[in-house]
Protein backbone atom coordinates (compact mmCIF):
# COMPACT_ATOMS: atom_id res chain seq x y z
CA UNK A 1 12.36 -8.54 -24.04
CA UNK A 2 10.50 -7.97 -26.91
CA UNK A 3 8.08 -11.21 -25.71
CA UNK A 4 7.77 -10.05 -22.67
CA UNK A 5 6.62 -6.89 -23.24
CA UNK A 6 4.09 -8.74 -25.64
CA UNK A 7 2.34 -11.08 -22.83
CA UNK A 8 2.35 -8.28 -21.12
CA UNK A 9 0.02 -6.30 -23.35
CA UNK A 10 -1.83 -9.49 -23.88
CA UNK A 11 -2.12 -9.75 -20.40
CA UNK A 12 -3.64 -6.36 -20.01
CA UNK A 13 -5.89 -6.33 -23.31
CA UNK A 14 -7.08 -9.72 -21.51
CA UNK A 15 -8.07 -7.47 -17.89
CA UNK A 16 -9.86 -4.93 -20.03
CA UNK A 17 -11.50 -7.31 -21.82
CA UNK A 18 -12.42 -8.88 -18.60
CA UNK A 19 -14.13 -5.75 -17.15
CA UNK A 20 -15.67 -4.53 -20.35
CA UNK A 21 -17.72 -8.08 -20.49
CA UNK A 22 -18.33 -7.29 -16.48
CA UNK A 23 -19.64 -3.84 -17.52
CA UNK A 24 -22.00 -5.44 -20.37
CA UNK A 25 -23.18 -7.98 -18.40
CA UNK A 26 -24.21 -5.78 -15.55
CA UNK A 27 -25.83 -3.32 -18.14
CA UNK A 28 -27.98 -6.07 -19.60
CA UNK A 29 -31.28 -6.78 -18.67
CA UNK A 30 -31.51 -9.85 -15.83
CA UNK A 31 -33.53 -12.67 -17.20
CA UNK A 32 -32.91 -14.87 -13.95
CA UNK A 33 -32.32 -14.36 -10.17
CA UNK A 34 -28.66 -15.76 -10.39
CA UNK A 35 -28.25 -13.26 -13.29
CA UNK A 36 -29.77 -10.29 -11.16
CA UNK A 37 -27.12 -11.15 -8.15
CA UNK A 38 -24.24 -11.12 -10.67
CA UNK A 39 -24.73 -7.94 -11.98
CA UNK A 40 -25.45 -6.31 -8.47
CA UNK A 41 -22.24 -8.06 -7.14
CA UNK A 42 -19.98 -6.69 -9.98
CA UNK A 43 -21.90 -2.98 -9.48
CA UNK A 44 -20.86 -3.09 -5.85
CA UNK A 45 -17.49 -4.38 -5.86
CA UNK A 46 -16.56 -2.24 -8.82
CA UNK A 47 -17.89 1.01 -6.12
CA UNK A 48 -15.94 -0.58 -3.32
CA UNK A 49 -12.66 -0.52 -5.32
CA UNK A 50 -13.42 2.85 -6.89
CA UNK A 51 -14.04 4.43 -2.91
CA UNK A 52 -10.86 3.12 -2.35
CA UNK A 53 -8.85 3.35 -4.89
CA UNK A 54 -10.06 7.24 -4.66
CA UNK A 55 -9.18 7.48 -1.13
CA UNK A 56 -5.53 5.97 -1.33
CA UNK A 57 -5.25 8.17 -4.77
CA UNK A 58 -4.41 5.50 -6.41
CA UNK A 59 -4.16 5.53 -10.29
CA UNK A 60 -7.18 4.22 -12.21
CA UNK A 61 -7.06 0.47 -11.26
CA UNK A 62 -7.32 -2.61 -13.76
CA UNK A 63 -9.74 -5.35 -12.08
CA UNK A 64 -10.54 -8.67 -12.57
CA UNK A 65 -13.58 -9.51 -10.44
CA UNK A 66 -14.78 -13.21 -9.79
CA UNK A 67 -18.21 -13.68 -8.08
CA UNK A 68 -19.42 -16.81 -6.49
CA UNK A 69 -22.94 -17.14 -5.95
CA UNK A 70 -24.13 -20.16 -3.75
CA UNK A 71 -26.82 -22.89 -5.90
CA UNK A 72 -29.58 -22.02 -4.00
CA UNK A 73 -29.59 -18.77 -6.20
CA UNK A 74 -30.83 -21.00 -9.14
CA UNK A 75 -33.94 -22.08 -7.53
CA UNK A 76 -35.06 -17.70 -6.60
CA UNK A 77 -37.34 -15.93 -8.89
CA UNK A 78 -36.29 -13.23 -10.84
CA UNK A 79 -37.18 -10.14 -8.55
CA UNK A 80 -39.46 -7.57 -9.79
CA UNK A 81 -37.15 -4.13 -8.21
CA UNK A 82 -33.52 -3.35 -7.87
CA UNK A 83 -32.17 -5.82 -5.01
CA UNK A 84 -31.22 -4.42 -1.58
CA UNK A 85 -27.53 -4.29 0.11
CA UNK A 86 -28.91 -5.62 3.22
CA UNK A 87 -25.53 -4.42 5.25
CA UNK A 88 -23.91 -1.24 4.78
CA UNK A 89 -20.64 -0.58 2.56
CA UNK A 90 -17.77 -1.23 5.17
CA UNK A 91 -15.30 2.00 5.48
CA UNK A 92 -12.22 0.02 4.90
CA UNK A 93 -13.57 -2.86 3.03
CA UNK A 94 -11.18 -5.93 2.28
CA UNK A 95 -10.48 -5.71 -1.26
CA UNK A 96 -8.64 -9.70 -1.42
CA UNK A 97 -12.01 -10.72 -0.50
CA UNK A 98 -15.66 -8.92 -0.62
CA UNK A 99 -18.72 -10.39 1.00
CA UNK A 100 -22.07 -8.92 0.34
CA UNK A 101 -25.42 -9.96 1.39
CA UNK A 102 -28.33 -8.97 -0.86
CA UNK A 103 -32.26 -9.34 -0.33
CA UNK A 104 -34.98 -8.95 -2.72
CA UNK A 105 -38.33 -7.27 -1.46
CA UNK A 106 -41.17 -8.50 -1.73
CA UNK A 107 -44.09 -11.56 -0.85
CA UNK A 108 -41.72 -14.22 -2.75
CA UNK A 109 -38.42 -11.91 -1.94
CA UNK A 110 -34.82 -14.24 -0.88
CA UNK A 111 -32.14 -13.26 0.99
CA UNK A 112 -28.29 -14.52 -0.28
CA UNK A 113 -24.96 -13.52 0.44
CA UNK A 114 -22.21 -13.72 -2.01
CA UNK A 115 -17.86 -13.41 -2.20
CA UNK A 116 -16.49 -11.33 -4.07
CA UNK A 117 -12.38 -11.94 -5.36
CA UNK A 118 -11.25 -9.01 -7.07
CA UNK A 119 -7.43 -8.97 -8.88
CA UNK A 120 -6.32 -5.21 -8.64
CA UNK A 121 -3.73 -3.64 -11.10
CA UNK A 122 -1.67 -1.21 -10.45
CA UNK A 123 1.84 0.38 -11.34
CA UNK A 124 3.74 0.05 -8.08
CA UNK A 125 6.83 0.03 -6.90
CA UNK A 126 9.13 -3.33 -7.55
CA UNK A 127 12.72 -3.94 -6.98
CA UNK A 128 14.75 -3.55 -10.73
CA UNK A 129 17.46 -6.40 -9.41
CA UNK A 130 18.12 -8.36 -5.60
CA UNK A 131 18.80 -5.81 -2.95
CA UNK A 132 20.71 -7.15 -0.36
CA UNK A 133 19.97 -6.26 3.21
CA UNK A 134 21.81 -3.33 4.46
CA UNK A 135 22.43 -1.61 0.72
CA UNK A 136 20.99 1.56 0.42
CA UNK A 137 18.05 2.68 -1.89
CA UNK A 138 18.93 4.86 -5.36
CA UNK A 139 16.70 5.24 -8.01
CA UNK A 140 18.89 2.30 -10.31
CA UNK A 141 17.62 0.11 -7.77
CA UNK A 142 13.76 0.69 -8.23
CA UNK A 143 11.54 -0.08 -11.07
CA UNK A 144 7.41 0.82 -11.95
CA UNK A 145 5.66 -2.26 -13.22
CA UNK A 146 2.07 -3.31 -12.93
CA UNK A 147 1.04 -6.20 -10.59
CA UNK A 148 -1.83 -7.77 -8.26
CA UNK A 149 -2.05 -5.48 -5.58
CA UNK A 150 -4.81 -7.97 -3.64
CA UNK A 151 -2.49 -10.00 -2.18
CA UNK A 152 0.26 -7.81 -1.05
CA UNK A 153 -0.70 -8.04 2.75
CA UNK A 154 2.54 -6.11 3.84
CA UNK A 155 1.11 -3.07 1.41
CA UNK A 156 3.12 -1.66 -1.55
CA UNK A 157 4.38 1.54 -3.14
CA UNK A 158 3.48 3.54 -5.94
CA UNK A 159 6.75 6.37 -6.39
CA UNK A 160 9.93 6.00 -6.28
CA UNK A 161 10.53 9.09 -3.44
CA UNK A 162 9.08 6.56 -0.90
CA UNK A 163 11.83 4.53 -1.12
CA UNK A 164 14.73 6.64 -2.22
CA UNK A 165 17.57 6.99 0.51
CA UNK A 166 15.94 4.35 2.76
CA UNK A 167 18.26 1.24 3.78
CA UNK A 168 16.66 -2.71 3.14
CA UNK A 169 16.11 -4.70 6.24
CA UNK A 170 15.74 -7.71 4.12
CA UNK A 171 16.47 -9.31 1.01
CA UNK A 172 14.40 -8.26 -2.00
CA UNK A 173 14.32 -10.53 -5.04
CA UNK A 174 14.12 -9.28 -8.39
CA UNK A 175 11.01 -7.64 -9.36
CA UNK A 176 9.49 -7.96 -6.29
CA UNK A 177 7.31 -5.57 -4.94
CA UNK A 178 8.77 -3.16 -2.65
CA UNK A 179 6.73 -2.83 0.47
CA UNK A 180 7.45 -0.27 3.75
CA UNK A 181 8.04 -3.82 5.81
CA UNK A 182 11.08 -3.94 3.72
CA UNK A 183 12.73 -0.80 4.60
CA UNK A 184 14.13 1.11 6.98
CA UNK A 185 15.94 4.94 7.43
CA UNK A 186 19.55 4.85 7.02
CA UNK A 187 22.07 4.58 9.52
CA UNK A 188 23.01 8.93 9.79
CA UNK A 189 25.01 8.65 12.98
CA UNK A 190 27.68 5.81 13.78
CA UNK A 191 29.18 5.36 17.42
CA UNK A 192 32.29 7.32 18.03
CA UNK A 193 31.31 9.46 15.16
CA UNK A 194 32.27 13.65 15.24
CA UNK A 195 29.26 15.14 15.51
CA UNK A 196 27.91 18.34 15.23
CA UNK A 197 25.48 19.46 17.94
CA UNK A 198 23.39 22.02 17.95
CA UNK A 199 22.06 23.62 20.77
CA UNK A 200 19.19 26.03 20.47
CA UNK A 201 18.00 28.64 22.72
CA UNK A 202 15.58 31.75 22.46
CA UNK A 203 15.59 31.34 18.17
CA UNK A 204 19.45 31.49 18.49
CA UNK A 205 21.58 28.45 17.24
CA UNK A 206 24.83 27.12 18.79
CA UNK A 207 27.10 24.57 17.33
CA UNK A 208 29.78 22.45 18.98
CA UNK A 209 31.48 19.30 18.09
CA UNK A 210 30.28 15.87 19.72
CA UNK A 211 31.11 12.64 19.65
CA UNK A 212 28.05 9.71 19.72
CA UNK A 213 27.59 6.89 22.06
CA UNK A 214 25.76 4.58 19.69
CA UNK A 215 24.46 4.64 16.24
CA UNK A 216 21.01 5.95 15.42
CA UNK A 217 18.68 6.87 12.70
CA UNK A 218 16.88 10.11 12.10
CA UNK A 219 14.66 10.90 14.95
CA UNK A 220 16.83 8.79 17.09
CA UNK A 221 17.68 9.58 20.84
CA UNK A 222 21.30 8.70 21.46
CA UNK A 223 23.65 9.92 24.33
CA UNK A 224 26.61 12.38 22.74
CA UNK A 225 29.51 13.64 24.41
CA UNK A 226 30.47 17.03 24.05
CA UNK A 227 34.26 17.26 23.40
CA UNK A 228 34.81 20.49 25.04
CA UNK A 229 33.19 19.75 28.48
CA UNK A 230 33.47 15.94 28.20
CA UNK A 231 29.58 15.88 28.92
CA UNK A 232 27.02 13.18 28.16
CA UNK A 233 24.20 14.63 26.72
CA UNK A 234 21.16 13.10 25.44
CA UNK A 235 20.63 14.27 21.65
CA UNK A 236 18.24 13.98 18.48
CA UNK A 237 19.36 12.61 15.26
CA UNK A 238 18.87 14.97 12.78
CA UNK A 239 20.62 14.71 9.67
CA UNK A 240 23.84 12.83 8.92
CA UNK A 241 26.11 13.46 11.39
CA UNK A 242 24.17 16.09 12.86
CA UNK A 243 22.20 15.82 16.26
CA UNK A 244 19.92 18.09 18.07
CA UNK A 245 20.43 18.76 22.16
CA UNK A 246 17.18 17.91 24.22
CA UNK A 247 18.13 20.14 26.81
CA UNK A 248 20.68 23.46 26.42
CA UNK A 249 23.37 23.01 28.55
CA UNK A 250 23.47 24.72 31.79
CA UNK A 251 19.87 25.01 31.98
């Protein structure tokens, strides 16, 4: 354990590192071309992840970024102003994998574009053990640790209260990221369940036992039969074992 949590610092000391050599080397004068694109790459892509990380209130994010700059850059002059972002920042840009096209001004100005890969760092959501499908969520099942966010295509969590009380649709490996693919609301109403139905009508409640059809999850519509009339109704899911009539009966 005691390792462990080791590389791990090591591993972070290593990101920060990383981005405080980004930050110097975009602060530093450019002495070529190649140099110039660099720094304006790292400048952008560290706004990009900033706009985003801001709108998706994310905690402040540890980055890695890696820019690769085509040859031809070698063979451009150093320009004499601050190079242009020749297209505009993209709303929802995609953070696994930037693309920027830059153009310097000028009689000798060039034109280049240039990807950006970024590794993002974040405390998220992972999976303290193997949930099996079908168990249901408690907070001994879910753990914070920091990982690459870039590559999590099926999107993540960041608190535990987004998983809590849901039910796994598939098998979760140990300290894997939790993602909303892998979750779903818990079963609240089982078929041939007692029920209680509520029926509401002009802000006055009225309560009756049931008994469901089918199964269903909260927000569900499921038929219920009313065990005083021996009606099928049609009825919302609304809690555990509770459901909510569509329609009040005799209406």
């Amino acid at each position: 354990m005691k390792n462990t949590l080791r590389n791990g610092k090591q591993l972070f000391l290593c990101l920060a590192l990383s981005c405080l050599v980004s930050q110097a080397l975009a602060a530093a004068p450019a002495r070529t071309a190649r140099t110039q694109i660099y720094n304006q790459a790292v400048a952008t892509a560290q706004a990009d992840i900033t706009r985003v990380a801001t709108l998706k209130k994310w905690p402040t994010p540890q980055s890695k970024i890696n820019v690769f700059i085509p040859s031809e850059a070698g063979q451009f002059p150093l320009c004499a102003r601050p190079l242009s972002l020749v297209r505009p920042a993209a709303d929802k840009p995609d953070l696994a994998r930037l693309r920027y096209e830059f153009r310097c001004d000028g009689s000798s100005g060039w034109e280049i574009a240039v990807t950006v890969k970024a590794d993002i760092y974040l405390p998220i959501l992972v999976a303290r053990h193997t949930l099996e499908r079908g168990s249901l969520l408690a907070a001994s099942d879910l753990e914070i640790k920091k990982k690459n966010i870039t590559g999590l295509r099926d999107g993540f969590m960041t608190t535990p209260d987004e998983a809590m009380g849901f039910t796994v649709k598939k098998r979760v490996r140990e300290m894997q990221p939790l993602s909303p693919s892998h979750l779903d609301q818990p079963i609240l109403v089982e078929r041939g369940q007692r029920v209680v139905m509520i029926a509401e009508m002009d802000g006055v409640e009225a309560r009756m036992l049931g008994e469901a059809q089918k199964k269903g999850r909260k927000g569900d519509t499921i038929k219920v039969k009313n065990l005083s009339s021996q009606q099928l109704v049609s009825a919302t899911v609304d809690g555990q074992g509770v459901v909510r009539l569509m329609t009040v009966p005799g209406r």
